[in-house]
C-alpha atoms as a PDB file:
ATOM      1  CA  UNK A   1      16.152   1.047 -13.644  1.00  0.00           C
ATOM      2  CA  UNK A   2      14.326  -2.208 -13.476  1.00  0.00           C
ATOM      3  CA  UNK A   3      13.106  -2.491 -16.926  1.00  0.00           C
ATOM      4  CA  UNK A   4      16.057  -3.040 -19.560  1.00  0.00           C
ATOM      5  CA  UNK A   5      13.482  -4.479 -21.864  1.00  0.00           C
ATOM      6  CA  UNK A   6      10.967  -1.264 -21.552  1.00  0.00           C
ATOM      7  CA  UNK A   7      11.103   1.664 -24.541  1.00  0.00           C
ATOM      8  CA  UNK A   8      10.395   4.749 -22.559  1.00  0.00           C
ATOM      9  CA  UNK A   9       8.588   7.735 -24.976  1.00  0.00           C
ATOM     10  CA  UNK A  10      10.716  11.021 -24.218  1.00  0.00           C
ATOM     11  CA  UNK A  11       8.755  14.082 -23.274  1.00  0.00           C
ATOM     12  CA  UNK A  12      10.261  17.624 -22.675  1.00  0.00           C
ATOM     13  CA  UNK A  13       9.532  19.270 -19.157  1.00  0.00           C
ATOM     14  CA  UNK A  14       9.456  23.234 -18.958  1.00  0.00           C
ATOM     15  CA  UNK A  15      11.523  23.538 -15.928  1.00  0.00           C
ATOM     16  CA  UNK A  16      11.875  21.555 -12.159  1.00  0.00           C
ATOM     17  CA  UNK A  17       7.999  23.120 -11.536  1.00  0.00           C
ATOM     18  CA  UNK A  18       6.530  21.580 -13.998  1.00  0.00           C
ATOM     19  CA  UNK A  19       8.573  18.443 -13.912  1.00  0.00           C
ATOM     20  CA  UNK A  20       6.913  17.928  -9.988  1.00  0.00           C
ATOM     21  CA  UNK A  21       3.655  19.193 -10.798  1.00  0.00           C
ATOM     22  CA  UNK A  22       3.412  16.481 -13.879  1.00  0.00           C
ATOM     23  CA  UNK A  23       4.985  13.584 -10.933  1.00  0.00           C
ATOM     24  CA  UNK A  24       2.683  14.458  -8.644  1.00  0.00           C
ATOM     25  CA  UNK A  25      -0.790  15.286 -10.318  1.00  0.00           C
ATOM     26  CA  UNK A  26      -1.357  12.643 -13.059  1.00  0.00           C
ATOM     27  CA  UNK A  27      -0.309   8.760 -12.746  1.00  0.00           C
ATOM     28  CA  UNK A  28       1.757   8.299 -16.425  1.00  0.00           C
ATOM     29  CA  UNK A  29       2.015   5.365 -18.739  1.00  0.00           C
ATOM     30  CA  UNK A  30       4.695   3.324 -17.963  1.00  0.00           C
ATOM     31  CA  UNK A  31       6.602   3.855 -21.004  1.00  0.00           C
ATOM     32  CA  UNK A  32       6.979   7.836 -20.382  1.00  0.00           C
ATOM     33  CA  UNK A  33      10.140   9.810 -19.192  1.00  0.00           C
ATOM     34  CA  UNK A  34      10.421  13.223 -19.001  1.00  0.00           C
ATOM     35  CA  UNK A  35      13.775  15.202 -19.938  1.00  0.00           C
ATOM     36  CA  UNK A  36      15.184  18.357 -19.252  1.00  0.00           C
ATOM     37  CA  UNK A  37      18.801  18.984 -20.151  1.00  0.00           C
ATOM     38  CA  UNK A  38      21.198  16.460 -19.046  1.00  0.00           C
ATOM     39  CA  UNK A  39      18.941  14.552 -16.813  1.00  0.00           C
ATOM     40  CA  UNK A  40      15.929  12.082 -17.500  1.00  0.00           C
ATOM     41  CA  UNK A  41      13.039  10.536 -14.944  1.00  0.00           C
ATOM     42  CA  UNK A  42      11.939   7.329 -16.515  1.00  0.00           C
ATOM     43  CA  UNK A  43       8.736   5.955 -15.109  1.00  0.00           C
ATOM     44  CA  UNK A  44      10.174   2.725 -13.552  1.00  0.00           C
ATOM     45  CA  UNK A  45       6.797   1.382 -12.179  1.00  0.00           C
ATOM     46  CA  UNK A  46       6.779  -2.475 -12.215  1.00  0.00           C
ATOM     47  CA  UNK A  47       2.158  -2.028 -13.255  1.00  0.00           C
ATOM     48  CA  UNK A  48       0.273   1.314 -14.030  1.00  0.00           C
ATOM     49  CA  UNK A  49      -1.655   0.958 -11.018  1.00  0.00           C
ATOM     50  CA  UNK A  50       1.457   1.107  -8.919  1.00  0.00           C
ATOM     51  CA  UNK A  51       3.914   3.426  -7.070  1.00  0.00           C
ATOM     52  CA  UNK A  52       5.218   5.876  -9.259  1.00  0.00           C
ATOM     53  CA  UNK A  53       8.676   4.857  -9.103  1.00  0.00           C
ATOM     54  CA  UNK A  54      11.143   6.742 -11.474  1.00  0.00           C
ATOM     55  CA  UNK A  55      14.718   6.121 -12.115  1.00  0.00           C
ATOM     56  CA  UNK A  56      16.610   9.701 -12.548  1.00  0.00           C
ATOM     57  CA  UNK A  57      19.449   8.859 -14.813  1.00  0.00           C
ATOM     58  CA  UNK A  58      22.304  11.459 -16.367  1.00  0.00           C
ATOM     59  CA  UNK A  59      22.802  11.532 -19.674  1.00  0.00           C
ATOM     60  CA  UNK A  60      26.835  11.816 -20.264  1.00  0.00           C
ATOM     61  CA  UNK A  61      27.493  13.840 -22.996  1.00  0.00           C
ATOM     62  CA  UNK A  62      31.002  13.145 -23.933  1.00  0.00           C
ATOM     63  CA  UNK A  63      30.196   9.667 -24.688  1.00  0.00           C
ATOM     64  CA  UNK A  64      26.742   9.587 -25.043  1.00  0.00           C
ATOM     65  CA  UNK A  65      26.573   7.010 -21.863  1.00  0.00           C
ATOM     66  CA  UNK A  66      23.517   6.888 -19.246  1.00  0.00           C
ATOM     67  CA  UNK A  67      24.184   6.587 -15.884  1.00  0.00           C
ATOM     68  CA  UNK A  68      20.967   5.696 -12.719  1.00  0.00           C
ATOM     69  CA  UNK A  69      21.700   8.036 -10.189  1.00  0.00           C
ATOM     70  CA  UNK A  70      18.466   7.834  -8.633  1.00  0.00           C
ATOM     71  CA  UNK A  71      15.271   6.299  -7.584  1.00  0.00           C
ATOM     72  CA  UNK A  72      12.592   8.071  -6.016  1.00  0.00           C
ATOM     73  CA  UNK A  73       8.630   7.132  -5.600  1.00  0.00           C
ATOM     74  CA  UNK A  74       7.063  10.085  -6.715  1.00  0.00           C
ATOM     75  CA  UNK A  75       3.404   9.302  -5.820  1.00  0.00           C
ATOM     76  CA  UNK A  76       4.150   9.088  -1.927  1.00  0.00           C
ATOM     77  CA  UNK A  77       5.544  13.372  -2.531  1.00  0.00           C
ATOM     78  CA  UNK A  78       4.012  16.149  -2.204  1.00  0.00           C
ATOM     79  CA  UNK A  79       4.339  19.093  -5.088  1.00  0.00           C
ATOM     80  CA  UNK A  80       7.189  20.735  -2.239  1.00  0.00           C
ATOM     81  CA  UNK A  81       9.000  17.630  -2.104  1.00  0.00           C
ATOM     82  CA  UNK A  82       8.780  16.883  -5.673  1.00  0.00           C
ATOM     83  CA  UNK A  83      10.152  20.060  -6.541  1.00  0.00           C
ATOM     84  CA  UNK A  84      13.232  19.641  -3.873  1.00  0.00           C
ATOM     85  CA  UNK A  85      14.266  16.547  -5.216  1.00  0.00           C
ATOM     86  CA  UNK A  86      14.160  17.780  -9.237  1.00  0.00           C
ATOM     87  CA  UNK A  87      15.878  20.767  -8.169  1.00  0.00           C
ATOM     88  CA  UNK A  88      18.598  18.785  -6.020  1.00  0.00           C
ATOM     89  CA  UNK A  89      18.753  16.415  -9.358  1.00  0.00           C
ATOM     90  CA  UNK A  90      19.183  19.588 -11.793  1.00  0.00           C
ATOM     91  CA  UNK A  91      21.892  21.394  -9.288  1.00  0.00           C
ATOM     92  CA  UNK A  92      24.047  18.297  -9.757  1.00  0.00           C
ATOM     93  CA  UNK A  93      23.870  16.739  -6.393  1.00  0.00           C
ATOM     94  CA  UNK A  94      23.002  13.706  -7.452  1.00  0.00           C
ATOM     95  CA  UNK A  95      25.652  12.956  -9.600  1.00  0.00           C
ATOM     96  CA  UNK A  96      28.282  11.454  -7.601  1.00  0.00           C
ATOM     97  CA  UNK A  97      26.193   8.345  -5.571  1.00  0.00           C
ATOM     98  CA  UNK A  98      27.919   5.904  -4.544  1.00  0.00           C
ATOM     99  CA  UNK A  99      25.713   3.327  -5.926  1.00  0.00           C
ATOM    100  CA  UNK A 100      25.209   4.414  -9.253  1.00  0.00           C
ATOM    101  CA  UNK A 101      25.347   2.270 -12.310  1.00  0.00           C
ATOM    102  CA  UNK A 102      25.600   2.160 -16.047  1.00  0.00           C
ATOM    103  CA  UNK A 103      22.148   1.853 -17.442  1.00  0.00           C
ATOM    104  CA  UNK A 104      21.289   1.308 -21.369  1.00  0.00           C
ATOM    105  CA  UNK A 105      17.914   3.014 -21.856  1.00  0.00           C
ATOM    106  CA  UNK A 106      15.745   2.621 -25.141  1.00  0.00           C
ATOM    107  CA  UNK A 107      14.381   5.866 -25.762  1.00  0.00           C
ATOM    108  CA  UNK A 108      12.633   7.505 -28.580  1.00  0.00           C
ATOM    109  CA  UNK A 109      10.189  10.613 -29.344  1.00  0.00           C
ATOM    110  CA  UNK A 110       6.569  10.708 -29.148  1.00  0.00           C
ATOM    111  CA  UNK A 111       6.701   9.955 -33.370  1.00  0.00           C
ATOM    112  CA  UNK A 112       9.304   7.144 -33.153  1.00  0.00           C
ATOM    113  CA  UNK A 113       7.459   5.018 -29.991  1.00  0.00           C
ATOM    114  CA  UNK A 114       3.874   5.762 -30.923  1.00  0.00           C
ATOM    115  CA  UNK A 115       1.760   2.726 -29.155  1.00  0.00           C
ATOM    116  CA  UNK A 116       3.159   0.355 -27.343  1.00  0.00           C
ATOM    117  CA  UNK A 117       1.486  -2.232 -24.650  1.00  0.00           C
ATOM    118  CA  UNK A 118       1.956   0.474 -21.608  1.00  0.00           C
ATOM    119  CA  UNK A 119       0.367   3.396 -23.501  1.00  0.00           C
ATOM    120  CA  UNK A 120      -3.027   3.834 -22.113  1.00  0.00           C
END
């Protein structure tokens, strides 16, 4: 996660299919994330007109702590690959890097972040 200063808008995804169709059909506003149970993709791009980079972070329950397990581009995926890596993300596979790190997200809903400079 590159942006500790960003508020990300938190948007439900139906399942790991419609979490890579939505990352690989539409570019997003840089402020949106998508969640689906303990897992989040923030859109991480550094301009809207960028990669679509997106930090995959795990939400720990039992203390409420975030933790960046992952960092994939997902404009340079297909749909297939898309859906792999969600799916790898969602089985728990990712969990465990090596490299991850303690991140401090600012997140709110759709009503609580309304417009902010990256909204388009």
């Amino acid at each position: 996660m590159m942006h500790d200063d960003r508020i990300w808008r938190l948007n439900p995804a139906e399942s790991a299919e419609d979490l890579a169709r939505k990352l690989t059909a539409t570019t997003w506003c840089c402020c949106t994330a998508f969640v689906i149970g303990r897992y989040l993709w923030l859109n991480d791009a550094t301009s809207p007109d960028g990669g679509q980079e997106y930090a995959v972070l795990l939400h720990r329950e039992r203390d409420g702590s975030f933790v960046q397990i992952e960092s994939i581009t997902f404009s340079w995926c297909r749909y297939d690959e898309a859906l792999q890596f969600v799916e790898q993300t969602l089985r728990g596979e990712d969990d465990c890097k090596a490299w991850a790190r303690p991140v401090q997200p600012t997140l709110k809903t759709a009503a609580e972040h309304g417009r902010c400079p990256h909204c388009a």
